[in-house]
C-alpha atoms as a PDB file:
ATOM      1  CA  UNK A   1     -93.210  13.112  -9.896  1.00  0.00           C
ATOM      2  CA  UNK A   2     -90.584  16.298 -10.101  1.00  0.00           C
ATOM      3  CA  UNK A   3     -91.456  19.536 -11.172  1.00  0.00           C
ATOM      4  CA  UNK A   4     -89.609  20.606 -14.500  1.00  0.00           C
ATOM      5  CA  UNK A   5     -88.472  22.691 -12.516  1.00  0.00           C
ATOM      6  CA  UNK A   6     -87.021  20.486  -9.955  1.00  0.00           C
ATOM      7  CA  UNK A   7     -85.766  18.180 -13.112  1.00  0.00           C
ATOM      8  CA  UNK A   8     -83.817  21.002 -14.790  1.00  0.00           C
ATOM      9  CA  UNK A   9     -82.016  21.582 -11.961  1.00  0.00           C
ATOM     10  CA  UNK A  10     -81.456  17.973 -10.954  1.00  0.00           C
ATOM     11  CA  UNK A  11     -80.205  17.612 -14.567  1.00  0.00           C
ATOM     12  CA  UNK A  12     -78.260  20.685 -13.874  1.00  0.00           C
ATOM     13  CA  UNK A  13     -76.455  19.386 -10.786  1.00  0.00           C
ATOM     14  CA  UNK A  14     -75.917  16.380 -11.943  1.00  0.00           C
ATOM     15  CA  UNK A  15     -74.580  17.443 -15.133  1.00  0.00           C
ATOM     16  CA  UNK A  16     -72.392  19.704 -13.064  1.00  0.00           C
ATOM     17  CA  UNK A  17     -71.283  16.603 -10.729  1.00  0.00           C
ATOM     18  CA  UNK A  18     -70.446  14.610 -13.824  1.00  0.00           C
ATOM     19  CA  UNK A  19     -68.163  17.554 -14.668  1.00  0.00           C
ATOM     20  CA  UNK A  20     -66.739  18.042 -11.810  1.00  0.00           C
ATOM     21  CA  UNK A  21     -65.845  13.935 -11.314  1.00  0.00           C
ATOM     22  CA  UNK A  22     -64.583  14.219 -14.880  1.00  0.00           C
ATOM     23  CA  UNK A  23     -62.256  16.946 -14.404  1.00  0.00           C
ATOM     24  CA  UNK A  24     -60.642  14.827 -11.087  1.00  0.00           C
ATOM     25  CA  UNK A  25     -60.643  11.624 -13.065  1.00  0.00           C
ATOM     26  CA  UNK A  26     -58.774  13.490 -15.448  1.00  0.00           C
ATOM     27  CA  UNK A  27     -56.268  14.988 -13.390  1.00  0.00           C
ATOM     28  CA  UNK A  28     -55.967  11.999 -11.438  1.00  0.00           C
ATOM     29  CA  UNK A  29     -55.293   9.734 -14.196  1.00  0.00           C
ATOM     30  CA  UNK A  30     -52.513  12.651 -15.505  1.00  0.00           C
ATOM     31  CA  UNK A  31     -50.944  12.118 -12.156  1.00  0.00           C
ATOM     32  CA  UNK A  32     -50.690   8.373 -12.522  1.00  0.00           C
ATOM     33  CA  UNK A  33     -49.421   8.813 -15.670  1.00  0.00           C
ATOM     34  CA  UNK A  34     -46.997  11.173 -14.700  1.00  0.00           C
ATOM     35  CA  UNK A  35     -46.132   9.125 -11.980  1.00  0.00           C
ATOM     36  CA  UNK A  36     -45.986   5.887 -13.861  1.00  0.00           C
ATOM     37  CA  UNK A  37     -43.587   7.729 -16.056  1.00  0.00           C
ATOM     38  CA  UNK A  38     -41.318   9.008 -13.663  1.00  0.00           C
ATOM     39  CA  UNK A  39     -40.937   5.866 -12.549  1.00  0.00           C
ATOM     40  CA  UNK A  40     -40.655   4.076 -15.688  1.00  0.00           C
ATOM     41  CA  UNK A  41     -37.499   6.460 -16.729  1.00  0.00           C
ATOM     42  CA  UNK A  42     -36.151   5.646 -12.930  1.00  0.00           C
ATOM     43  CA  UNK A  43     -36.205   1.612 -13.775  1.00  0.00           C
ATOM     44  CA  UNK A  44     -34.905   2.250 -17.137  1.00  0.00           C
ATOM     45  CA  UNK A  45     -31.981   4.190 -15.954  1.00  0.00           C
ATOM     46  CA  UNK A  46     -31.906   1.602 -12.809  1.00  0.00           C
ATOM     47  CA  UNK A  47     -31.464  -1.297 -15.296  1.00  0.00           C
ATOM     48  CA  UNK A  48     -29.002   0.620 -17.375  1.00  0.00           C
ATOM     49  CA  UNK A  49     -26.893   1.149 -14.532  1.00  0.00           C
ATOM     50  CA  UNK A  50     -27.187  -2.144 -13.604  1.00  0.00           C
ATOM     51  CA  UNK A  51     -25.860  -3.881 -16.887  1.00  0.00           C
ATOM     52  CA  UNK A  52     -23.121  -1.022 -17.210  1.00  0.00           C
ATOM     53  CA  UNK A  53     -21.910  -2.659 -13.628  1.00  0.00           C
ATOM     54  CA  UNK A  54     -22.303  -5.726 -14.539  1.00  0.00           C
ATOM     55  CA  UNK A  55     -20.945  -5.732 -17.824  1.00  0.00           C
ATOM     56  CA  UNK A  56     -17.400  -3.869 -16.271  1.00  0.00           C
ATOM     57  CA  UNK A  57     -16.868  -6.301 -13.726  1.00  0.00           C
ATOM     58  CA  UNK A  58     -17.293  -9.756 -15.213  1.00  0.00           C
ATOM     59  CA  UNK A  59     -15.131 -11.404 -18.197  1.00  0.00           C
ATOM     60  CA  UNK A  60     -11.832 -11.787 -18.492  1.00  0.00           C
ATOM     61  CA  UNK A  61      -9.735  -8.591 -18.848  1.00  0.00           C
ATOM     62  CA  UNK A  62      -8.736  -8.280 -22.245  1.00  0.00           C
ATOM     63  CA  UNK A  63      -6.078  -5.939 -23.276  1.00  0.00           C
ATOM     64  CA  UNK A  64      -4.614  -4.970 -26.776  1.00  0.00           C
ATOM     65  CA  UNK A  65      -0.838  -4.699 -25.911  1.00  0.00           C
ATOM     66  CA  UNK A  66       1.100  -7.839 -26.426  1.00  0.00           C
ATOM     67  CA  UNK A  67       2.542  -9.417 -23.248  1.00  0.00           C
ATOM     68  CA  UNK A  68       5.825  -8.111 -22.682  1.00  0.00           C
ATOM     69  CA  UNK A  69       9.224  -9.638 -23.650  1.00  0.00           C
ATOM     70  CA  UNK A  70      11.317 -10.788 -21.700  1.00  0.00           C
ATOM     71  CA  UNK A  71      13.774  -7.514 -20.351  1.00  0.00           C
ATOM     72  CA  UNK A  72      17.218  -7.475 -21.755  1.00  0.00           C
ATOM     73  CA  UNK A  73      20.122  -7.520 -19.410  1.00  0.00           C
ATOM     74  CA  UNK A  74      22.572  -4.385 -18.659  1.00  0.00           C
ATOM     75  CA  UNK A  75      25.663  -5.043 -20.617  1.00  0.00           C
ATOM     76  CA  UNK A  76      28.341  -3.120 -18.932  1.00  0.00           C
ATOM     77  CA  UNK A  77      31.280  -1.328 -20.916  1.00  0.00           C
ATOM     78  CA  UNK A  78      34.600  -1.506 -18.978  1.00  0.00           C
ATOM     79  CA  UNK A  79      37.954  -0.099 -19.568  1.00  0.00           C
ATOM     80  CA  UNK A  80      40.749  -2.884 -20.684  1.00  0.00           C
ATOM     81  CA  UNK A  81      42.892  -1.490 -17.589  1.00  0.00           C
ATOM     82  CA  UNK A  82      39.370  -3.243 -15.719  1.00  0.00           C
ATOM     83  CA  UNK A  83      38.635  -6.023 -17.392  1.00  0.00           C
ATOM     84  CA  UNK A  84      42.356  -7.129 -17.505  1.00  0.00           C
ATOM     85  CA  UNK A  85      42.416  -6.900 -13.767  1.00  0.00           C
ATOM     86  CA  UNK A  86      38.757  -8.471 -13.612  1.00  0.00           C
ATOM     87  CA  UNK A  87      39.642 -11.447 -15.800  1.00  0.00           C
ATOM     88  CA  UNK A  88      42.719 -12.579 -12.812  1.00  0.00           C
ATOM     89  CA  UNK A  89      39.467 -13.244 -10.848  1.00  0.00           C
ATOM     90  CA  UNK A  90      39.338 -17.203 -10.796  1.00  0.00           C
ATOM     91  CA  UNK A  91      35.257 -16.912 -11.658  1.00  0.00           C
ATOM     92  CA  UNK A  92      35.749 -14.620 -14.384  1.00  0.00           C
ATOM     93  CA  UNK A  93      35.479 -15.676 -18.189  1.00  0.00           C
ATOM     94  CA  UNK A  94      36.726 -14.047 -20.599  1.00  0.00           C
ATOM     95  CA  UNK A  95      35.622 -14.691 -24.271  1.00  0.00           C
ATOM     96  CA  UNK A  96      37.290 -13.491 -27.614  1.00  0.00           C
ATOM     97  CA  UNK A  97      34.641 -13.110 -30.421  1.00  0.00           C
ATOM     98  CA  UNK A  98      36.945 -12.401 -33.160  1.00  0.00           C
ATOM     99  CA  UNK A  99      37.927 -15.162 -35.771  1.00  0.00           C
ATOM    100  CA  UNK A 100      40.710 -18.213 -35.137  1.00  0.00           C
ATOM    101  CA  UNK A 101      43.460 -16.409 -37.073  1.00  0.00           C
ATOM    102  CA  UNK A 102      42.960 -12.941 -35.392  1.00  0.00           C
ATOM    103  CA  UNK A 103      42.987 -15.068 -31.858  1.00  0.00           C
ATOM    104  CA  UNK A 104      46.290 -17.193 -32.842  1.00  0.00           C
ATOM    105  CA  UNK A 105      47.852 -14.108 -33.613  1.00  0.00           C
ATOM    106  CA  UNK A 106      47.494 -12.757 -30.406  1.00  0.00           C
ATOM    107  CA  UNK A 107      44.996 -12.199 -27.662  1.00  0.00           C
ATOM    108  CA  UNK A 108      44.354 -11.189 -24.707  1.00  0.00           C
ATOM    109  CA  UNK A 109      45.611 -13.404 -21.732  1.00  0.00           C
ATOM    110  CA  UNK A 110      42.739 -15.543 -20.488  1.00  0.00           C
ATOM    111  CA  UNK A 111      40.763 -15.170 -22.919  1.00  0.00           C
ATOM    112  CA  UNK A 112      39.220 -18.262 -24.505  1.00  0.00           C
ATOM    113  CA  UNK A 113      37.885 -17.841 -28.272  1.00  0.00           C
ATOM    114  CA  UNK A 114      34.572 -18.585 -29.235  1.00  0.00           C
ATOM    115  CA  UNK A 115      33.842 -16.724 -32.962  1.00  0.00           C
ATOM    116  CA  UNK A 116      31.231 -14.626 -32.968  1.00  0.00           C
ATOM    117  CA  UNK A 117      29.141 -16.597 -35.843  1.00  0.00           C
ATOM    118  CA  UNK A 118      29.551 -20.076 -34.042  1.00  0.00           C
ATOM    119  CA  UNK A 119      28.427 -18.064 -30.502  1.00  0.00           C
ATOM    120  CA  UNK A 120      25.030 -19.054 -30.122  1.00  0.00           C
ATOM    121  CA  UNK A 121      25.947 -22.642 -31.495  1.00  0.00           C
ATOM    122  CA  UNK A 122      28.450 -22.578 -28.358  1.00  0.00           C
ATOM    123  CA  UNK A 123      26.518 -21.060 -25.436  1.00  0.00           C
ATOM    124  CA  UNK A 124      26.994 -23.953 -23.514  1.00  0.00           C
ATOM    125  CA  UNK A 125      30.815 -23.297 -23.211  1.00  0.00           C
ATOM    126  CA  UNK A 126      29.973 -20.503 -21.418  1.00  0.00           C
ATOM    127  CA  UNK A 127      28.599 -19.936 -17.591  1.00  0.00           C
ATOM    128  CA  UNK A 128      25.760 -18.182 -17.233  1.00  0.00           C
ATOM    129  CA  UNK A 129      25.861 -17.597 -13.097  1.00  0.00           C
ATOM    130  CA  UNK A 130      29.640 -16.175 -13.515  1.00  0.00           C
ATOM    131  CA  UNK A 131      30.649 -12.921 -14.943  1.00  0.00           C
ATOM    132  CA  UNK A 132      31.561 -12.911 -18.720  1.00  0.00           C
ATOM    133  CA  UNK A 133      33.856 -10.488 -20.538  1.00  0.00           C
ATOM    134  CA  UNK A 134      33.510 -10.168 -23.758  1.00  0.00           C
ATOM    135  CA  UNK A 135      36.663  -8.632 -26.154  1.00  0.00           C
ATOM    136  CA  UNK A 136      37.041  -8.293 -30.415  1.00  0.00           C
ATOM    137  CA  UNK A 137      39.217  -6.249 -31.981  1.00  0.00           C
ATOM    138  CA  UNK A 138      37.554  -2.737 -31.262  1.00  0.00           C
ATOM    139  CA  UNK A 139      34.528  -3.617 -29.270  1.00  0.00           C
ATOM    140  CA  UNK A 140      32.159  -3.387 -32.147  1.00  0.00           C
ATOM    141  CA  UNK A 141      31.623  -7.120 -32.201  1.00  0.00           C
ATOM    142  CA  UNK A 142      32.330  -8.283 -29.119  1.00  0.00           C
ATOM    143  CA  UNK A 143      28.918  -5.400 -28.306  1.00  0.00           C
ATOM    144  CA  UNK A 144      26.798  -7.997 -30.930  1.00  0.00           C
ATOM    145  CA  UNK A 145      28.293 -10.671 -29.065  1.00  0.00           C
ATOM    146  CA  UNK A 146      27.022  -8.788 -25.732  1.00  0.00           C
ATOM    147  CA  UNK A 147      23.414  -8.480 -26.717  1.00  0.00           C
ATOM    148  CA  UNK A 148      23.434 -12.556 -28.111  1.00  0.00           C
ATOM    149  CA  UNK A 149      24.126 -13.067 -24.771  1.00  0.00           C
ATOM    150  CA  UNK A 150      21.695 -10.949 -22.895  1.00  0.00           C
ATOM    151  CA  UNK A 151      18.853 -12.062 -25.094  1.00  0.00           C
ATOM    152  CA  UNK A 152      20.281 -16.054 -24.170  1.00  0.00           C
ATOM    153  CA  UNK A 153      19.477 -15.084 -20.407  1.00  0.00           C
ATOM    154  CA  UNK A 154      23.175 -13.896 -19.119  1.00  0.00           C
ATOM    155  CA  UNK A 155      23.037 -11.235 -16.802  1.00  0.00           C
ATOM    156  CA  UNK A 156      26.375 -10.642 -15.865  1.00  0.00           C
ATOM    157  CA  UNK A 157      27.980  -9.214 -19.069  1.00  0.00           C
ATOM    158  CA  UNK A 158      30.756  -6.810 -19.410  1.00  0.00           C
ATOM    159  CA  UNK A 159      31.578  -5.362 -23.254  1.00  0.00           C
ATOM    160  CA  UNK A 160      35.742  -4.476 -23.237  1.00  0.00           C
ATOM    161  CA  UNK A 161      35.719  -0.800 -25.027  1.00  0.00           C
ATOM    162  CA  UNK A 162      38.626  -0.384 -27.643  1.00  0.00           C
ATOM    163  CA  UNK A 163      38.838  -4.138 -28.306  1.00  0.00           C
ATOM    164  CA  UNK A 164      42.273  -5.933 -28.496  1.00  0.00           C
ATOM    165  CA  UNK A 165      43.524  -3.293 -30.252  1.00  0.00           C
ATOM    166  CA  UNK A 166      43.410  -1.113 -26.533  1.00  0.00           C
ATOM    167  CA  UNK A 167      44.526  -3.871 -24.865  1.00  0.00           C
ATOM    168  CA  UNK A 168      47.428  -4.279 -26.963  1.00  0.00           C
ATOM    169  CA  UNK A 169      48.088  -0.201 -26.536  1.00  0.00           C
ATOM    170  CA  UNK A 170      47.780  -0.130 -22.830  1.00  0.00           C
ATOM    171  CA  UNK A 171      50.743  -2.672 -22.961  1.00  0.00           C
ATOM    172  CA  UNK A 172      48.297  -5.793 -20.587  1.00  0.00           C
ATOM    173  CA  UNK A 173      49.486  -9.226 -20.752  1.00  0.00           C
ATOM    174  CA  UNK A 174      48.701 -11.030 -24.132  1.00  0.00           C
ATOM    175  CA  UNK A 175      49.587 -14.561 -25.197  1.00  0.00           C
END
């Protein structure tokens, strides 16, 4: 049997060891948990990443502009000095927009008349591979003519500035 002597300071060492392995299970476990933590934020940010990728690359693009339409042609102004010289061209066509009565009363030689309001009706009159030249009596609606064409897929269009009206001042052939 121990001493009470030898007993207090078993109890005293052991209490002491207890202590001791207390402390280092404590800081050991703050370590893991540390560690554990560190490593929890690292997969977190990990799978975060992860979906961001994911979620950019896959899926059909989707954009909020509407598709683009279809370009316009160039209509070219030119001079009734150029277009009457143009127009002897055997491809050439030459259209007058202005109305049956203004035509019969004179026009340009060449020139075929298709009114401006029956124009779209009569598209078919009209080539769309071969140059067209388009004439009223000042230009203005032989322009609206212009862009029914352009938007009716012509691409060769040329807009005669001044009209009839020119033409008839510049002294060119008219019928």
């Amino acid at each position: 049997m121990r001493s009470s002597g030898t007993a207090f300071a078993y109890n005293a060492v052991e209490t002491s060891h207890k202590t001791v392995m207390r402390a280092k299970f404590r800081v050991l476990t703050l370590n893991m948990l540390k560690k554990l933590q560190s490593n929890r934020t690292a997969l977190l940010l990990l799978a975060l990443c992860l979906l961001f990728i994911y979620g950019c690359s896959t899926g059909p693009k989707r954009t909020d502009t509407p598709p683009a339409e279809k370009p316009i042609a160039a209509i070219t102004d030119i001079s009734p000095s150029d277009a009457a010289e143009k127009t002897r061209l055997a491809y050439a066509q030459f259209v007058d927009v202005r109305t049956t009565a203004e035509y019969k009363a004179g026009h340009a030689d060449r020139a075929v008349n298709i009114p401006l309001d029956t124009l779209e009706q009569n598209l078919d009159r009209i080539e769309k591979n071969e140059p067209v030249y388009m004439i009223c009596e000042t230009g203005r609606r032989s322009r609206e003519a212009s862009e029914i064409l352009a938007r009716n897929g012509y691409t060769m269009i040329y807009n005669v500035t001044g009209g009839t009206a020119e033409w008839r001042s510049k002294g060119l052939p008219m019928k």
